[in-house]
N, C-alpha and C. Protein backbone atom coordinates (compact mmCIF):
# COMPACT_ATOMS: atom_id res chain seq x y z
N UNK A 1 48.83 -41.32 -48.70
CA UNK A 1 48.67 -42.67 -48.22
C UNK A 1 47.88 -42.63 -46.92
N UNK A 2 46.94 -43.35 -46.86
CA UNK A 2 46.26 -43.49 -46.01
C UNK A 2 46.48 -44.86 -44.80
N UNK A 3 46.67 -44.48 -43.66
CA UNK A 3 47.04 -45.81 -42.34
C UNK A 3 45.52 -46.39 -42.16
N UNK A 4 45.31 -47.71 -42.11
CA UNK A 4 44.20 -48.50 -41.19
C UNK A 4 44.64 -48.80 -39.52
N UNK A 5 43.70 -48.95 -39.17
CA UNK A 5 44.52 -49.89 -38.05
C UNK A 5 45.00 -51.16 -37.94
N UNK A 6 44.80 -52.20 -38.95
CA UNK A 6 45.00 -53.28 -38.90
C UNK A 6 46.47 -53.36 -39.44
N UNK A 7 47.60 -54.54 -38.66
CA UNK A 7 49.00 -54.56 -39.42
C UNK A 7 48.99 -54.79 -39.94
N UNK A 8 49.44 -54.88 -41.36
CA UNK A 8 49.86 -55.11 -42.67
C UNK A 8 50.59 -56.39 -42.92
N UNK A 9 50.94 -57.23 -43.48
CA UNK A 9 52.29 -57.64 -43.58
C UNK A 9 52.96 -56.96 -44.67
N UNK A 10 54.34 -56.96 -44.36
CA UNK A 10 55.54 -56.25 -44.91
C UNK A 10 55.00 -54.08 -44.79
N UNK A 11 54.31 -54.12 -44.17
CA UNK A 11 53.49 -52.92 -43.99
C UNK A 11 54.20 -51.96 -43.10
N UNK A 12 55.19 -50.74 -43.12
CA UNK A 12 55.95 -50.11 -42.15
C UNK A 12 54.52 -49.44 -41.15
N UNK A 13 54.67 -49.41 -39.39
CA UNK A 13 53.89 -48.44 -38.86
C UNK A 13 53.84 -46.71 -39.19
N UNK A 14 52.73 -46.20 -38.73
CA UNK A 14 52.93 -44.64 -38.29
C UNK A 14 54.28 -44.39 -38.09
N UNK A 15 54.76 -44.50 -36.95
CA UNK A 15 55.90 -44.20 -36.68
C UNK A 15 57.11 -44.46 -37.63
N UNK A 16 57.48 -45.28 -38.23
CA UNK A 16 58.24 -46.16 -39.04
C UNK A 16 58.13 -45.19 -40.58
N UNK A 17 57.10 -44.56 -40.92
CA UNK A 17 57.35 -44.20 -41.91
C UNK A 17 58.34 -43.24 -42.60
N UNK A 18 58.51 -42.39 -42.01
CA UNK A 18 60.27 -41.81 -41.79
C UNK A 18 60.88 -42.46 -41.70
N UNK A 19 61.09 -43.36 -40.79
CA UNK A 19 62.07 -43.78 -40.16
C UNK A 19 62.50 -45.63 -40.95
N UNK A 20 61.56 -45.99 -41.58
CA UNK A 20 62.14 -47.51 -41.76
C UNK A 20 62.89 -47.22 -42.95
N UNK A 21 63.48 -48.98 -43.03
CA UNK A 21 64.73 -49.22 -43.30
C UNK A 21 64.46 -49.06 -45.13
N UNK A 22 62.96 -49.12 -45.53
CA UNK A 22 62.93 -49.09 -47.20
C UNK A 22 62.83 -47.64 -47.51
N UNK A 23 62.84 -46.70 -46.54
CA UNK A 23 62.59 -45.94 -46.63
C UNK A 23 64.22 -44.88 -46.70
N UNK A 24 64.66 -45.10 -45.23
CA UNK A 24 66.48 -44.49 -45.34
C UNK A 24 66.96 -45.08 -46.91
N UNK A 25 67.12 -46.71 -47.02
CA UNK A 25 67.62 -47.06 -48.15
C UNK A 25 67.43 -46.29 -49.64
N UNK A 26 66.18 -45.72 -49.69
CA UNK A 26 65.97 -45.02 -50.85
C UNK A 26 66.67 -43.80 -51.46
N UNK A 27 66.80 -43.29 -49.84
CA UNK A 27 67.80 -41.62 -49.70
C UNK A 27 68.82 -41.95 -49.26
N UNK A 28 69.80 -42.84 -48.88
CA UNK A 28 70.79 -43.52 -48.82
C UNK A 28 71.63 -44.89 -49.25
N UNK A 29 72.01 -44.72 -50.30
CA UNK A 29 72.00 -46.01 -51.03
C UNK A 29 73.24 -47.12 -50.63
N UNK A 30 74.05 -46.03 -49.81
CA UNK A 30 75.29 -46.26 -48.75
C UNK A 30 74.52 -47.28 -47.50
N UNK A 31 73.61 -47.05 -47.62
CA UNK A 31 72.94 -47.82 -46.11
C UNK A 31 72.67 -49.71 -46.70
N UNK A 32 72.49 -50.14 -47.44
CA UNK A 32 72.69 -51.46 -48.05
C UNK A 32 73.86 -52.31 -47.89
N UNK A 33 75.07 -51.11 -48.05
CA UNK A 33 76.22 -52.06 -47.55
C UNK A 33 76.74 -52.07 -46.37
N UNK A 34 75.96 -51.65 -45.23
CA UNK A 34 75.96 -51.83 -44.16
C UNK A 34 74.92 -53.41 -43.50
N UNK A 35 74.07 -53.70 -44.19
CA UNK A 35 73.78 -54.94 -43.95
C UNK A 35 73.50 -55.84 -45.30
N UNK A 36 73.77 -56.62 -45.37
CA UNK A 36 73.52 -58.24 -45.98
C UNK A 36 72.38 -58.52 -46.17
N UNK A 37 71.29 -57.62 -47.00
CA UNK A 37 70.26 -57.40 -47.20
C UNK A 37 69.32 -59.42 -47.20
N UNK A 38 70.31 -60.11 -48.31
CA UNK A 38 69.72 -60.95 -48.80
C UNK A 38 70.07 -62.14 -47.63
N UNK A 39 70.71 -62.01 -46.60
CA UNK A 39 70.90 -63.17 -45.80
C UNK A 39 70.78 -62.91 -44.42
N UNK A 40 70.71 -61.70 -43.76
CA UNK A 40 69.95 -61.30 -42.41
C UNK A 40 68.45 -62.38 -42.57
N UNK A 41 68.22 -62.45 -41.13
CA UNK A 41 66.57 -63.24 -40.91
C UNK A 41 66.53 -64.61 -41.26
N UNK A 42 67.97 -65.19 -42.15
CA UNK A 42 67.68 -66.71 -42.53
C UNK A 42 68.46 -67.47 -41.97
N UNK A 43 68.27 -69.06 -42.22
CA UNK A 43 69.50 -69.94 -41.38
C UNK A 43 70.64 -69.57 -41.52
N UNK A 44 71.13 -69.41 -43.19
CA UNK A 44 72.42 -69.04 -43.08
C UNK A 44 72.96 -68.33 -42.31
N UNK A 45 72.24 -66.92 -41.71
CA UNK A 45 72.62 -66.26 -41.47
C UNK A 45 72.52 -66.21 -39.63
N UNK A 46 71.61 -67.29 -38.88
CA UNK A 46 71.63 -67.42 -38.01
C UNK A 46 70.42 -66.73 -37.48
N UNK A 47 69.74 -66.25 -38.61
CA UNK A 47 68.03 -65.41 -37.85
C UNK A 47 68.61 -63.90 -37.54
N UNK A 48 69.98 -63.85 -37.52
CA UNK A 48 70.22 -62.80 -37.39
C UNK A 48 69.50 -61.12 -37.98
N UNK A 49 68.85 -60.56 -36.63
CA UNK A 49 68.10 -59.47 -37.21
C UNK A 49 68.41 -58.35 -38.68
N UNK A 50 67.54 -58.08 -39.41
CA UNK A 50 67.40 -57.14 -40.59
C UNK A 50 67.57 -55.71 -39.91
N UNK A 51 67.20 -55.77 -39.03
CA UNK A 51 66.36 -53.90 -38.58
C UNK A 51 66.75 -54.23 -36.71
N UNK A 52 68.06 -52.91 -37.20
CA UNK A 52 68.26 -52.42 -35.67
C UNK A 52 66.96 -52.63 -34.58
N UNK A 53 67.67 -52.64 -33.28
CA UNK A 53 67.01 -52.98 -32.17
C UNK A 53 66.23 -52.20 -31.64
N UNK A 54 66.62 -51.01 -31.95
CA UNK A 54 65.91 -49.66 -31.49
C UNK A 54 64.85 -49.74 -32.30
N UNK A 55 65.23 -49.37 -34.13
CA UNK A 55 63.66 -49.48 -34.65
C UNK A 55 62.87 -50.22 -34.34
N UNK A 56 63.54 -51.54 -34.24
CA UNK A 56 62.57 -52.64 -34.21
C UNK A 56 61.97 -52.94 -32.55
N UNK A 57 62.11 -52.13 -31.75
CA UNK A 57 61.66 -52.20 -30.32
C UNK A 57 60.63 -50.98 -30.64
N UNK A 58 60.68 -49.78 -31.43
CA UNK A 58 59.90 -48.82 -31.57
C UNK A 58 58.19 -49.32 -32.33
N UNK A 59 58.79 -50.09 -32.87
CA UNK A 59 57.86 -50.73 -33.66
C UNK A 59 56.73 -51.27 -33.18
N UNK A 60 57.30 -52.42 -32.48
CA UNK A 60 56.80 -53.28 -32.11
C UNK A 60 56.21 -52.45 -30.43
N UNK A 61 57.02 -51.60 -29.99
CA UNK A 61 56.13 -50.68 -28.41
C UNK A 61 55.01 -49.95 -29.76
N UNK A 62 54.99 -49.86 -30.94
CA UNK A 62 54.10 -48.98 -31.62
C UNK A 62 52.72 -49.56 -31.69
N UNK A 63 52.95 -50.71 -31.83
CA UNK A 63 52.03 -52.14 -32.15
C UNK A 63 51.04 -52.12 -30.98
N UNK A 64 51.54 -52.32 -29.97
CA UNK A 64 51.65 -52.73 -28.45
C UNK A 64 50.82 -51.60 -28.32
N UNK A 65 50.67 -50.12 -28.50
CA UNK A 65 50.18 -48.90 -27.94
C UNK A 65 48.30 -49.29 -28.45
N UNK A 66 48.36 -49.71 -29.74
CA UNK A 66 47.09 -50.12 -30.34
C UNK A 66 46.40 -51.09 -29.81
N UNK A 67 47.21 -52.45 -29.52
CA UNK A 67 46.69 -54.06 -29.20
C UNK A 67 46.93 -54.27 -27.48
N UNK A 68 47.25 -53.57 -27.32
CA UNK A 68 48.11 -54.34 -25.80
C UNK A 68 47.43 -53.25 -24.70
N UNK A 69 47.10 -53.97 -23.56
CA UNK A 69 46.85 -52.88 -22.31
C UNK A 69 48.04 -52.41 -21.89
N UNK A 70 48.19 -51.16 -21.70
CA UNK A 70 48.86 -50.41 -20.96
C UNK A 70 49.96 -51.25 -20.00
N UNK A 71 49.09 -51.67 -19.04
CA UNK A 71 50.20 -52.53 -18.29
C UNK A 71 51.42 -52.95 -18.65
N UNK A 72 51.03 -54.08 -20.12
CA UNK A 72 51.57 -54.54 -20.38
C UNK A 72 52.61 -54.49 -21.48
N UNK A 73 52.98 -53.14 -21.72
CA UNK A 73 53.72 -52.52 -22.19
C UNK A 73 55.47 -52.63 -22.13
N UNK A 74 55.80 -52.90 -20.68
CA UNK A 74 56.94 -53.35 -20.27
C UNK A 74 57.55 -54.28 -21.61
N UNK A 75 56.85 -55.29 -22.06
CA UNK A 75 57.02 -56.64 -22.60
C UNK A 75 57.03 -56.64 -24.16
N UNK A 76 57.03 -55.24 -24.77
CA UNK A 76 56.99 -55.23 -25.73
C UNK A 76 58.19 -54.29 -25.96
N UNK A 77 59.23 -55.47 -26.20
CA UNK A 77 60.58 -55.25 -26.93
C UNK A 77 61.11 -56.18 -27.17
N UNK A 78 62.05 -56.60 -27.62
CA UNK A 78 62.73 -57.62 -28.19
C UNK A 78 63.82 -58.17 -27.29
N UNK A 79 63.60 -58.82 -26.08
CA UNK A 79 64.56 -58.81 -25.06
C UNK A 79 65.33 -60.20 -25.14
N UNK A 80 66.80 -60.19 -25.89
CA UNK A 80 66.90 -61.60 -26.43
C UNK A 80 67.92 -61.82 -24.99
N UNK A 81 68.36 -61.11 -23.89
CA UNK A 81 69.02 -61.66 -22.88
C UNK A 81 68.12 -62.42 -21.80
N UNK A 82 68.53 -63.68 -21.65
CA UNK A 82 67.90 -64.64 -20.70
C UNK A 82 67.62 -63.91 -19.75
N UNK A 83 68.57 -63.80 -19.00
CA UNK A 83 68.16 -63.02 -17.81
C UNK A 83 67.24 -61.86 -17.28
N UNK A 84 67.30 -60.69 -18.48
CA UNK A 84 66.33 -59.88 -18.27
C UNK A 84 65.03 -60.58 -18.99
N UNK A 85 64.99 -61.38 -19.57
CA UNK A 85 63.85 -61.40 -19.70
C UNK A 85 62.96 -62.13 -19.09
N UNK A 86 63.58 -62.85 -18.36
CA UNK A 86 63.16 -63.98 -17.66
C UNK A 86 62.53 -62.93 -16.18
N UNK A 87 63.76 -61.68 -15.71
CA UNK A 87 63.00 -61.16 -14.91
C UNK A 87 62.06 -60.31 -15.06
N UNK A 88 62.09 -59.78 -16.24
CA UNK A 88 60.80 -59.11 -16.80
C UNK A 88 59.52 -59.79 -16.99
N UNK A 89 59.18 -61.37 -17.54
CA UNK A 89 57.98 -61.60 -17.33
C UNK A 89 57.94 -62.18 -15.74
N UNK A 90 58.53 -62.17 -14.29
CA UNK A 90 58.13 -62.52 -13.54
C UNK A 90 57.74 -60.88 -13.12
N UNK A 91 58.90 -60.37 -13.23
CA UNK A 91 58.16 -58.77 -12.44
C UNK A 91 56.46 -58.40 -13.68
N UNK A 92 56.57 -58.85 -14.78
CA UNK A 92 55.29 -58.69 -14.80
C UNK A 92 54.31 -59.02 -14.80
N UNK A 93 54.28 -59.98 -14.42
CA UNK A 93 53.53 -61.16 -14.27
C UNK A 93 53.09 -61.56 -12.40
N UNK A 94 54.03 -61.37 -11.91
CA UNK A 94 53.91 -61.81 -10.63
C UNK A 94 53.56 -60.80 -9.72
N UNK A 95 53.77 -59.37 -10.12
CA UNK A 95 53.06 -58.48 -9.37
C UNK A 95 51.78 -58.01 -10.10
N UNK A 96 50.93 -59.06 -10.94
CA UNK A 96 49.69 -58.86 -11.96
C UNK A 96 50.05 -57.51 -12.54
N UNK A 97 50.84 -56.83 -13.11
CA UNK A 97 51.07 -56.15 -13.64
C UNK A 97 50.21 -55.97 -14.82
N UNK A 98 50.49 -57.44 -15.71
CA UNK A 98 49.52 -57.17 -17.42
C UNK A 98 49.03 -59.01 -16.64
N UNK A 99 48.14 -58.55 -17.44
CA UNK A 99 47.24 -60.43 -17.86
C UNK A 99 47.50 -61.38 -18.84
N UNK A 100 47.81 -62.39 -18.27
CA UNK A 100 48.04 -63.65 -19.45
C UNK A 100 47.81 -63.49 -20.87
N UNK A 101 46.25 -63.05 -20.36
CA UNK A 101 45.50 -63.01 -21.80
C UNK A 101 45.87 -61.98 -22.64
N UNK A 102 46.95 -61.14 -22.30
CA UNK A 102 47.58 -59.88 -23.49
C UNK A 102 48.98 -61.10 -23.72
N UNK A 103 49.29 -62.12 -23.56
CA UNK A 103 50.30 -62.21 -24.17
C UNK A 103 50.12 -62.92 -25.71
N UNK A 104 49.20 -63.10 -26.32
CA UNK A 104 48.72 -63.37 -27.68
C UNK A 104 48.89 -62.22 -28.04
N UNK A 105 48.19 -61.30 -28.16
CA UNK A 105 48.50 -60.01 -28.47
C UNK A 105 49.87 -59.38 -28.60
N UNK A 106 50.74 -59.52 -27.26
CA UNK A 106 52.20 -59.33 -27.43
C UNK A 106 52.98 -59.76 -28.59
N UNK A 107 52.31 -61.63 -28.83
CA UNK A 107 53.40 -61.71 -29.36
C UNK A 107 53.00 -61.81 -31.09
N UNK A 108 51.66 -61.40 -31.52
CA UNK A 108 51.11 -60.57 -32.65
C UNK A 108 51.87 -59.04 -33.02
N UNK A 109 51.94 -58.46 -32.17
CA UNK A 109 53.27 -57.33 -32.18
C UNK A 109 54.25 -57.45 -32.59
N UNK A 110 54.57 -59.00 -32.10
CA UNK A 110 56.17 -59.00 -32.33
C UNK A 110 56.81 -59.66 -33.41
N UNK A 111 55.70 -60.59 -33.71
CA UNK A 111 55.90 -61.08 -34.89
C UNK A 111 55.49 -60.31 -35.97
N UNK A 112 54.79 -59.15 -36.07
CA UNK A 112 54.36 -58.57 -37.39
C UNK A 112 53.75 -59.45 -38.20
N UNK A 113 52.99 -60.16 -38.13
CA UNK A 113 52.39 -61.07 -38.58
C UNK A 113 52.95 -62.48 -39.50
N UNK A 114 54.03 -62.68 -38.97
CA UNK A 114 55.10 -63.53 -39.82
C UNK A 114 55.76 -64.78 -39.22
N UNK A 115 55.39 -65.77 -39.67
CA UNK A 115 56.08 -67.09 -39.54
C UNK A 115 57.69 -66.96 -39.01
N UNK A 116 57.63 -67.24 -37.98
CA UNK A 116 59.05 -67.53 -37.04
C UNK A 116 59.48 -68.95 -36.71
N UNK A 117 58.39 -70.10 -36.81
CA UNK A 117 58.63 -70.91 -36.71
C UNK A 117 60.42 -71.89 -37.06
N UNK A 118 60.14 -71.55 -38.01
CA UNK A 118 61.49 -72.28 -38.49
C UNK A 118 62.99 -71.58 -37.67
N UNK A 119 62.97 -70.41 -37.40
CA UNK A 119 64.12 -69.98 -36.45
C UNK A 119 64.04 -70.78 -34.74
N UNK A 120 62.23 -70.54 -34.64
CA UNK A 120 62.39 -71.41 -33.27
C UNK A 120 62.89 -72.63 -32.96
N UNK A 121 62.56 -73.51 -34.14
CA UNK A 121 62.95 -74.84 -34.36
C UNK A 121 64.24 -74.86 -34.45
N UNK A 122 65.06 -74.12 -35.10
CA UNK A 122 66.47 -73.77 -35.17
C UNK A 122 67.38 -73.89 -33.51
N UNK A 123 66.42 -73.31 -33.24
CA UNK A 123 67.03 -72.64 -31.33
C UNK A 123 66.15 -73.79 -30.43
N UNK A 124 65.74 -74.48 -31.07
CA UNK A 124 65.89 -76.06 -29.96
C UNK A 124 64.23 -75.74 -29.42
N UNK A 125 63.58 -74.61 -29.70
CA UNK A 125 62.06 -74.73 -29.12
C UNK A 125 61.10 -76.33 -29.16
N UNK A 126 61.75 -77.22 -30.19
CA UNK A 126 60.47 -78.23 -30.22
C UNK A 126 61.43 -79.56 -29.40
N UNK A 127 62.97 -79.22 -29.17
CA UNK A 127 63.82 -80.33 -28.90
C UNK A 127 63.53 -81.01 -27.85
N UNK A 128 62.94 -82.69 -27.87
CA UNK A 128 62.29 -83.42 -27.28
C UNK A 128 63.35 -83.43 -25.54
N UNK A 129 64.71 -83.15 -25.62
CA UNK A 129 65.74 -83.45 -24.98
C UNK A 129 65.33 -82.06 -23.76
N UNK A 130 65.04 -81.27 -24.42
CA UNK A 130 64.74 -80.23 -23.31
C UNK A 130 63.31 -80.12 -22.52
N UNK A 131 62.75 -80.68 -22.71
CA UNK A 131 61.15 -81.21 -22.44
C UNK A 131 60.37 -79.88 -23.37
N UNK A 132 60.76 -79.04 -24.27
CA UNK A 132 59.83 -78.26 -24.64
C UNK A 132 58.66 -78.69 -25.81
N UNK A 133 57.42 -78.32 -25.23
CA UNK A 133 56.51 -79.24 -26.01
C UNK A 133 56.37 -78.44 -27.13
N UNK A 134 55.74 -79.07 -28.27
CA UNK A 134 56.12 -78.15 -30.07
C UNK A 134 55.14 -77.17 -29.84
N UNK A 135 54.19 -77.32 -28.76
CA UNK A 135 53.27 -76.07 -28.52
C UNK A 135 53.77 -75.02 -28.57
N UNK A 136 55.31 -74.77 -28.09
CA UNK A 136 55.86 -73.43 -28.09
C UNK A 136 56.02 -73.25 -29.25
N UNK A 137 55.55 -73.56 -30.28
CA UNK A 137 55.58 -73.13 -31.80
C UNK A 137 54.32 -72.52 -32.01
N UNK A 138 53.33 -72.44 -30.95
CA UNK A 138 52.57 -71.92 -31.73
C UNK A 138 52.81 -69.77 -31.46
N UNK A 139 53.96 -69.88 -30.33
CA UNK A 139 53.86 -68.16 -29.66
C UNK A 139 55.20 -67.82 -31.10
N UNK A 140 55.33 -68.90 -31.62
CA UNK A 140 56.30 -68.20 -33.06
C UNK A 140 55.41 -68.15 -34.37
N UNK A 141 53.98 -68.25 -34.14
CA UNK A 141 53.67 -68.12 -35.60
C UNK A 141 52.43 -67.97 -34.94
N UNK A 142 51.96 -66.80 -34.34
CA UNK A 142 50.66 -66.67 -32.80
C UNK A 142 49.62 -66.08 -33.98
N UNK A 143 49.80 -65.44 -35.24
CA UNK A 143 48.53 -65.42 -35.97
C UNK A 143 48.05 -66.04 -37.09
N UNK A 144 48.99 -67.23 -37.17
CA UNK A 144 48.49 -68.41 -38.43
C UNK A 144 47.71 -69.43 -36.83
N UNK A 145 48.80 -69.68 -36.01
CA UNK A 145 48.21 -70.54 -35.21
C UNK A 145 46.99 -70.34 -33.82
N UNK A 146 47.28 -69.25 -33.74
CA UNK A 146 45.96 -68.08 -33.05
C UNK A 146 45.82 -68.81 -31.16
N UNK A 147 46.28 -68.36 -30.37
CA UNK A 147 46.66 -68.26 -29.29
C UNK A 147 45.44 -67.56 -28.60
N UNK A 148 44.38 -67.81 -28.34
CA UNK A 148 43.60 -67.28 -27.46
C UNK A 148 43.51 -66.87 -25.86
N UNK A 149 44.12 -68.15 -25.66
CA UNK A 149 44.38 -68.13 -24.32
C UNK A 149 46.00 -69.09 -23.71
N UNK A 150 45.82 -68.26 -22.98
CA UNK A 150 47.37 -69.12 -22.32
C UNK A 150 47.19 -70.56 -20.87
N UNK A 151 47.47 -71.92 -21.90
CA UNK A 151 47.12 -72.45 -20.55
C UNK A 151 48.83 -72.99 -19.72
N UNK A 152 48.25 -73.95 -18.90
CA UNK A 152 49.60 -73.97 -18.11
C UNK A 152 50.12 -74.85 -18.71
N UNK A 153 49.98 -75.62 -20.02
CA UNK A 153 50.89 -76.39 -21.09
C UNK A 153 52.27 -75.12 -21.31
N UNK A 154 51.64 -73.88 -21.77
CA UNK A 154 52.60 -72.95 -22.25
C UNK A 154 53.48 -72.12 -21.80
N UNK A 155 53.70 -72.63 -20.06
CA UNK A 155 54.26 -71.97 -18.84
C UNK A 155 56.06 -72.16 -19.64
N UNK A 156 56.08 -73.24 -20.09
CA UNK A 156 57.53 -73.66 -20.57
C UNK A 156 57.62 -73.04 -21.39
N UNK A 157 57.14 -72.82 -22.52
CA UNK A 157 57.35 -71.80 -23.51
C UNK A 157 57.41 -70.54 -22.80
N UNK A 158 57.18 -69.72 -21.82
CA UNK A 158 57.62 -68.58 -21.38
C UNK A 158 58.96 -68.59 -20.91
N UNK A 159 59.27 -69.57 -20.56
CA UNK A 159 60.93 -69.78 -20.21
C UNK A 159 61.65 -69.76 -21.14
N UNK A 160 61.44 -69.74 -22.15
CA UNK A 160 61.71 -69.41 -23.11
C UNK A 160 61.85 -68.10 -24.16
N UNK A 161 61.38 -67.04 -23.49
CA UNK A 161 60.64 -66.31 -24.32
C UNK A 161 61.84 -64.94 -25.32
N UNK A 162 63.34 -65.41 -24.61
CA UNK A 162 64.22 -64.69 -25.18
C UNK A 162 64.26 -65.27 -26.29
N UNK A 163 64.39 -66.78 -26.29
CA UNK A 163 64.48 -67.35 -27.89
C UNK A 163 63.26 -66.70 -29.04
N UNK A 164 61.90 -66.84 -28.43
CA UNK A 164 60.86 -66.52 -29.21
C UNK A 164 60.89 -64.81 -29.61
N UNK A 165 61.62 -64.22 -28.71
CA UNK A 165 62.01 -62.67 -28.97
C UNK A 165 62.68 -62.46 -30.22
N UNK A 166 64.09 -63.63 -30.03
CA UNK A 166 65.07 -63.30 -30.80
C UNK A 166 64.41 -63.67 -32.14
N UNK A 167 63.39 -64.42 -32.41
CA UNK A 167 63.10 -64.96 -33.71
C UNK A 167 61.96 -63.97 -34.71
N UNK A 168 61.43 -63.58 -33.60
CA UNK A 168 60.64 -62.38 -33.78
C UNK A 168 61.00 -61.15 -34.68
N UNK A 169 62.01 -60.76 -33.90
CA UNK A 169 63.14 -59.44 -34.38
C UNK A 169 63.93 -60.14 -35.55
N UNK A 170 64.16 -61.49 -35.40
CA UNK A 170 64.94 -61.94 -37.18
C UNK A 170 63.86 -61.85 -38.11
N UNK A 171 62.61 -62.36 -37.75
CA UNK A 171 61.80 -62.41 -39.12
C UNK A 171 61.08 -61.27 -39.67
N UNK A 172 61.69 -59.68 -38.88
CA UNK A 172 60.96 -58.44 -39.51
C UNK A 172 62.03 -58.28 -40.67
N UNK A 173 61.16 -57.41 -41.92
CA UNK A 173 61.72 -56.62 -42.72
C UNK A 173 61.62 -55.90 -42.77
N UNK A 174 62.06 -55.26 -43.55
CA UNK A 174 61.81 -53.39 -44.32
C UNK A 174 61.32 -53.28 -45.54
């Protein structure tokens, strides 16, 4: 089998190929009833992630090594606690650490190329009550809706960005 550089969808990385989840499942058939194959990643289930945090942070820093400057490396994991993440894009952001303009890219990483939308909407991203504008729908679905640049409409959607994490990490598979 031969790797491109371009992501795939449903496509495991370099790294991942040992290591992902269609892959253990094949040589472990015990590993299935450890998760809820058919209802992880959906409403029912709360978006709740498919693929541990670790793989799925390996992954996605795998992504990040190809698309993303260096800098901005920090930012590529799945950081669904408010707090750190909130201080993670100011520490990286506020000491110019990485540039605006890698966070399209980031969040092409993180989504694996896959519609998140509907989890964001779930977690109140478009809810008129919180002032968040539906623009923050577009950093949940950043390569159907294509994010070039970041303007200061989308400053609120970074306040956000544990929700858009968490939806990220629900909508990968194996």
């Amino acid at each position: 089998m031969s790797w491109t550089m371009i992501i795939q969808h449903n496509a495991c990385h370099r790294w991942a190929t040992l290591n992902c989840f269609r892959n253990i499942a094949r040589h472990d058939q015990s590993f299935e009833d450890l998760i809820d194959v058919k209802e992880c990643g959906t409403v029912s289930a709360e978006f709740a992630p498919c693929i541990q945090k670790e793989i799925a942070d390996q992954i996605f820093y795998d992504c990040c090594k190809l698309y993303v400057e260096s800098k901005c490396h920090e930012l590529c994991r799945y950081e669904t606690n408010r707090d750190v993440a909130q201080s993670l894009l100011l520490e990286t952001f506020h000491k110019k650490k990485c540039s605006l303009d890698s966070i399209s890219s980031i969040l092409y990483c993180a989504s694996q190329n896959r519609d998140n939308r509907l989890c964001c909407k779930q977690f109140g991203l478009t809810s008129p009550k919180s002032g968040i504008s539906r623009r923050c729908l577009q950093m949940c679905d950043p390569y159907r809706l294509d994010i070039l640049t970041l303007r200061k409409d989308y400053f609120v959607c970074l306040s956000n960005w544990d929700i858009i994490m968490y939806c990220h990490h629900g909508g990968l598979r194996y």
